[in-house]
Protein backbone atom coordinates (compact mmCIF):
# COMPACT_ATOMS: atom_id res chain seq x y z
CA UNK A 1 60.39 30.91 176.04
CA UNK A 2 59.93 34.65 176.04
CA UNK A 3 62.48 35.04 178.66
CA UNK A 4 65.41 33.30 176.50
CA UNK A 5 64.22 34.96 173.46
CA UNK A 6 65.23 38.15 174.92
CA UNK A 7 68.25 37.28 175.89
CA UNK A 8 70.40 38.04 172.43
CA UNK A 9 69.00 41.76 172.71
CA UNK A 10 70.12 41.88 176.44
CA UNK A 11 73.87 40.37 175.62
CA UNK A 12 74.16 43.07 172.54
CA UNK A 13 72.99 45.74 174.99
CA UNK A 14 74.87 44.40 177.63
CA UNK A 15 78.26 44.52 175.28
CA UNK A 16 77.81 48.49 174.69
CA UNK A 17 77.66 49.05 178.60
CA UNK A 18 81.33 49.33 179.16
CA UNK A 19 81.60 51.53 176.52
CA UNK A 20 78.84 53.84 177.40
CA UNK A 21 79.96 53.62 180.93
CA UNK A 22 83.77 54.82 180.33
CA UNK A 23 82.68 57.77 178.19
CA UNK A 24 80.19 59.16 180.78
CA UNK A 25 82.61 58.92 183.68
CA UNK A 26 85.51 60.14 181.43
CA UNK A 27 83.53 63.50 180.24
CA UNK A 28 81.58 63.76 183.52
CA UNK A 29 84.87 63.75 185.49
CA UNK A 30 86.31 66.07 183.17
CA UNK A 31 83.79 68.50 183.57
CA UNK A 32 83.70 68.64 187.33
CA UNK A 33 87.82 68.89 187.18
CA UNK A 34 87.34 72.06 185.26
CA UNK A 35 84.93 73.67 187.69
CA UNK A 36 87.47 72.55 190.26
CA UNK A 37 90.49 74.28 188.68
CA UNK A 38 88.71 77.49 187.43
CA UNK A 39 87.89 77.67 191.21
CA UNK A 40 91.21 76.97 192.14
CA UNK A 41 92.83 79.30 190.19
CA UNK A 42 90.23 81.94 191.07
CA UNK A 43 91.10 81.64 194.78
CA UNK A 44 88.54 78.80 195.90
CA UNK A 45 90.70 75.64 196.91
CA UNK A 46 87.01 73.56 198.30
CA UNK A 47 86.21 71.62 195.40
CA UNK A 48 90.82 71.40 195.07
CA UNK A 49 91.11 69.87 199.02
CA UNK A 50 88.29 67.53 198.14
CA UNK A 51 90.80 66.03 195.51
CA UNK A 52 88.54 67.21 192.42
CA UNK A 53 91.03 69.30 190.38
CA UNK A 54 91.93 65.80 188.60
CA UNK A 55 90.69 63.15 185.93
CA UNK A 56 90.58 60.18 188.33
CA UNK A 57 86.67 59.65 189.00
CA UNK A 58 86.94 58.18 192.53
CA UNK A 59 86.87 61.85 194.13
CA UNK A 60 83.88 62.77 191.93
CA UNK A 61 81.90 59.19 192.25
CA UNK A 62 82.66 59.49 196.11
CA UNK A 63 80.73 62.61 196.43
CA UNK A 64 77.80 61.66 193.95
CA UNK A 65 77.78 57.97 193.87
CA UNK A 66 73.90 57.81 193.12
CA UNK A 67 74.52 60.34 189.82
CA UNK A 68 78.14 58.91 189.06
CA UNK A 69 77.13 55.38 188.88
CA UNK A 70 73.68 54.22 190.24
CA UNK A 71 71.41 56.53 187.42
CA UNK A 72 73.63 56.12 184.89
CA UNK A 73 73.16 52.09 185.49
CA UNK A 74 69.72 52.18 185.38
CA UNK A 75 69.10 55.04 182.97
CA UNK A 76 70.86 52.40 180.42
CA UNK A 77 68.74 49.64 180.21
CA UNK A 78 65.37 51.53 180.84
CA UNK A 79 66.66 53.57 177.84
CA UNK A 80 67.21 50.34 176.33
CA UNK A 81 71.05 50.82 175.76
CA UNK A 82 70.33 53.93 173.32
CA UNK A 83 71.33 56.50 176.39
CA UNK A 84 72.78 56.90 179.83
CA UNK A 85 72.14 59.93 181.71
CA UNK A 86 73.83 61.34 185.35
CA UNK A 87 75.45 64.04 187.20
CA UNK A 88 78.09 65.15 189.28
CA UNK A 89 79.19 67.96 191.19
CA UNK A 90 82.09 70.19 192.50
CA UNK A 91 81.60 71.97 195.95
CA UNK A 92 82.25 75.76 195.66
CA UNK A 93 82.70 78.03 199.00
CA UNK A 94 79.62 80.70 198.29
CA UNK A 95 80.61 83.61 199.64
CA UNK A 96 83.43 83.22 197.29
CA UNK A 97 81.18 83.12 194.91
CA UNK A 98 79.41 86.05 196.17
CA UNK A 99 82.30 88.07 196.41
CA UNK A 100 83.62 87.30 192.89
CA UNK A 101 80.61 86.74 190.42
CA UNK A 102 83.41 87.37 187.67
CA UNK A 103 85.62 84.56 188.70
CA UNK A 104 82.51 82.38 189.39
CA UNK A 105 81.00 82.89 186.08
CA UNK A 106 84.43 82.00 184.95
CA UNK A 107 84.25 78.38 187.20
CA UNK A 108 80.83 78.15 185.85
CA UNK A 109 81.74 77.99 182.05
CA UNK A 110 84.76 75.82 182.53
CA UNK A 111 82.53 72.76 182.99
CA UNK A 112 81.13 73.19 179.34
CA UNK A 113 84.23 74.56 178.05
CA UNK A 114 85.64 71.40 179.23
CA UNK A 115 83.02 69.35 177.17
CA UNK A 116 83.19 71.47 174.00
CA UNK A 117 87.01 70.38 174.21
CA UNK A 118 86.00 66.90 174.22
CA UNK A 119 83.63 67.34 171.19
CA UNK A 120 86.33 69.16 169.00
CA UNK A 121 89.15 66.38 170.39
CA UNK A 122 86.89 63.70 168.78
CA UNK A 123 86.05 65.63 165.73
CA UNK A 124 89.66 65.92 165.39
CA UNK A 125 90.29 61.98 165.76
CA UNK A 126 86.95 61.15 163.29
CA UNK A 127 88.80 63.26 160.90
CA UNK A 128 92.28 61.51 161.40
CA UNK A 129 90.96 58.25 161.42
CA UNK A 130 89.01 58.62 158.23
CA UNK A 131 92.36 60.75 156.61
CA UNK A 132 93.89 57.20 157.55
CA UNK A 133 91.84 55.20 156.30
CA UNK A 134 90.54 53.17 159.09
CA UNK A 135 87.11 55.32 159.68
CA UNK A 136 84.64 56.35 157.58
CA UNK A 137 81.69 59.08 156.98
CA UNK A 138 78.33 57.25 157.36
CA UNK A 139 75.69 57.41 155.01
CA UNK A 140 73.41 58.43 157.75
CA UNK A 141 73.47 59.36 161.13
CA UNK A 142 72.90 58.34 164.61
CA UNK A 143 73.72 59.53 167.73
CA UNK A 144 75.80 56.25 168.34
CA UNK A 145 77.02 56.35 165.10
CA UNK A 146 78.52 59.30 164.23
CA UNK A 147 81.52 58.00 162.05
CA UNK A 148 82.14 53.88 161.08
CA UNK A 149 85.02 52.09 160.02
CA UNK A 150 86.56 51.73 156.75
CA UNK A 151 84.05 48.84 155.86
CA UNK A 152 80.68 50.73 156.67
CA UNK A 153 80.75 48.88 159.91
CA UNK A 154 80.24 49.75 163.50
CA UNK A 155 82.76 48.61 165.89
CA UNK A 156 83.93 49.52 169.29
CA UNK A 157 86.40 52.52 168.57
CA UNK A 158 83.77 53.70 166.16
CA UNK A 159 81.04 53.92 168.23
CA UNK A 160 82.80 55.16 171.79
CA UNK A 161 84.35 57.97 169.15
CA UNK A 162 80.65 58.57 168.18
CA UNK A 163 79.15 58.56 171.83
CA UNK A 164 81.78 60.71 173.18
CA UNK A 165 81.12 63.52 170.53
CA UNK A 166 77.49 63.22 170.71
CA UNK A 167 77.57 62.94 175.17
CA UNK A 168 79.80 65.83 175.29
CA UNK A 169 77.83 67.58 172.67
CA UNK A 170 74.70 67.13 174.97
CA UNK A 171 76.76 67.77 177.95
CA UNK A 172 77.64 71.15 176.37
CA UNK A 173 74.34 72.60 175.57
CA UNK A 174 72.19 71.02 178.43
CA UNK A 175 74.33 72.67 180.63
CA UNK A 176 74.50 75.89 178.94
CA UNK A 177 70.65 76.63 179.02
CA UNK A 178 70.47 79.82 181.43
CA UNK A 179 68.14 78.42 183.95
CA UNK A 180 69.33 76.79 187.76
CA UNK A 181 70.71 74.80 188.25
CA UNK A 182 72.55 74.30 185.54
CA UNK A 183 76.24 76.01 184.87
CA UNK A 184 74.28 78.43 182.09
CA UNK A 185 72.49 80.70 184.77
CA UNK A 186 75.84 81.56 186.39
CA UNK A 187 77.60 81.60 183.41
CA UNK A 188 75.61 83.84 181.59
CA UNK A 189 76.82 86.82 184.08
CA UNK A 190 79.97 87.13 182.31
CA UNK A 191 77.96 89.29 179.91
CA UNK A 192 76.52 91.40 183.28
CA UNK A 193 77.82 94.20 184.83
CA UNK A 194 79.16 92.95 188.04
CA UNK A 195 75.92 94.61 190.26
CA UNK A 196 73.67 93.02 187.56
CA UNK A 197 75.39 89.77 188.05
CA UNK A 198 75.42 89.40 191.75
CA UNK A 199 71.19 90.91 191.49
CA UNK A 200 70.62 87.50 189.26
CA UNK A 201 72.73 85.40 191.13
CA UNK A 202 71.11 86.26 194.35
CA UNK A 203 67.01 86.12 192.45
CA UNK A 204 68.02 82.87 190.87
CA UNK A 205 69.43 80.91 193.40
CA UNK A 206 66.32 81.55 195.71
CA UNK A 207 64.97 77.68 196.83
CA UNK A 208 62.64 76.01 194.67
CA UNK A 209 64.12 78.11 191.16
CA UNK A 210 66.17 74.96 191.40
CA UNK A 211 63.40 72.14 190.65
CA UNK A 212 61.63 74.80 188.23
CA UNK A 213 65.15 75.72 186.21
CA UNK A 214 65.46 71.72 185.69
CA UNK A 215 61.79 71.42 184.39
CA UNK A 216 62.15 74.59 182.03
CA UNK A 217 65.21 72.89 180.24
CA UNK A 218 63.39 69.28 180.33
CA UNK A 219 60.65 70.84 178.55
CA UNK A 220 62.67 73.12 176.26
CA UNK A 221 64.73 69.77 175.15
CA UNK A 222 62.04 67.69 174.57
CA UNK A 223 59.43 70.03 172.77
CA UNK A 224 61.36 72.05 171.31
CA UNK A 225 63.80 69.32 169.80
CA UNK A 226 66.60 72.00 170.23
CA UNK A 227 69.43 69.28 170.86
CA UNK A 228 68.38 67.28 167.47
CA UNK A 229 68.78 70.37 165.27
CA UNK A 230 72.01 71.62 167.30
CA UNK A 231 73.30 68.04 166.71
CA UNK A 232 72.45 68.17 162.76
CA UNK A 233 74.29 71.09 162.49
CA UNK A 234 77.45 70.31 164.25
CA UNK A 235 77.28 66.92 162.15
CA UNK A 236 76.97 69.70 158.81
CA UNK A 237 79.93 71.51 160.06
CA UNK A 238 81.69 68.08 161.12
CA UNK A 239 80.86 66.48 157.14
CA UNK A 240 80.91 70.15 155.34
CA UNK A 241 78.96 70.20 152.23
CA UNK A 242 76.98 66.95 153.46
CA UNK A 243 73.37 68.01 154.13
CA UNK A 244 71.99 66.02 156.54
CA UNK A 245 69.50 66.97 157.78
């Protein structure tokens, strides 16, 4: 009996996977694309001949299947359809790198550049929509639930608006923390001089800083709360003059 009484919670969960699923490959694969082309353009063609300097996932799920697709999968229903989480990456040549730590800062912050795009894109359709009509500012707020329809409602377009401002949000500052391996500690050269920069690129990307950047920004997300009040006030400056808090 316990098993079928489960079973409405696992169809409702199992109706938002699609949704969750095409958001997370669509600003995933958009952020890897713009590593690609800032590389591109700043003389690296690896990630380009690997067919990553486009929008189409297959390139970037072919070279991290288990991040692309497997963890996102699972991270879904163990998160009990509230979250999916991932990765991806974009191969870079590293004595380009080496050679250029301008132009690789540059690739660096064109990943989260790419995400911030996607969070003012949405902002700019949750604003449309309600100016239409058709959407509407909810009396409070979720991570899933950003905006609603007309009627106060959630529905499909409402919520994969609301996840993709909220994923790309996350995408955005996770990635900008300053620690490896994350597109932050490379990025964060662009205020070095250029013998400063290539001095931290060379201390940070010693092995092991790797496991220890990624437990740094686990622990500075989760103690700290810093995406929850980063999300509040993007919502403020989303609803100005709303409060929430």
């Amino acid at each position: 009996m316990g098993l079928f009484s489960a079973w409405p919670m696992d169809l409702q969960i199992l109706g938002t996977l699609p949704l969750w699923f095409v958001a997370f490959l669509f600003s995933t694969t958009c952020h890897e694309a713009a590593h690609a082309l800032a590389a591109k353009l700043g003389g690296d063609p690896t990630a380009a001949h690997g067919g990553q300097v486009s929008i189409d996932p297959i390139p970037h799920i072919k070279r991290q299947p288990v991040g692309m697709i497997v963890v996102p999968l699972i991270s879904f229903f163990l998160l009990g359809g509230n979250w999916m989480i991932g990765w991806a990456s974009a191969p870079y040549d590293p004595l380009w790198a080496a050679r250029h730590p301008r132009r690789a800062a540059w690739m660096a912050a064109a990943g989260p550049g790419a995400n911030l795009l996607l969070v003012l894109l949405s902002a700019a359709f949750i604003h449309g929509g309600i100016a239409a009509g058709w959407l509407s500012q909810p009396g409070s707020i979720e991570f899933t639930t950003v905006v609603r329809t007309a009627g106060g409602d959630t529905s499909a377009a409402s919520m994969f608006v609301s996840v993709m401002f909220t994923l790309n949000l996350l995408l955005l500052v996770f990635n900008l923390l300053p620690v490896p391996p994350l597109d932050g500690q490379v990025a964060a050269t662009l205020f070095m001089r250029e013998r400063t920069a290539r001095r931290w690129n060379e201390f940070s990307s010693r092995p092991g800083f790797a496991m220890v950047g990624l437990l740094v920004a686990w622990v500075v997300f989760g103690k700290t709360q810093l995406f929850g009040k980063i999300f509040v006030f993007a919502i403020n400056l989303l609803y100005p003059g709303s409060a929430y808090a």
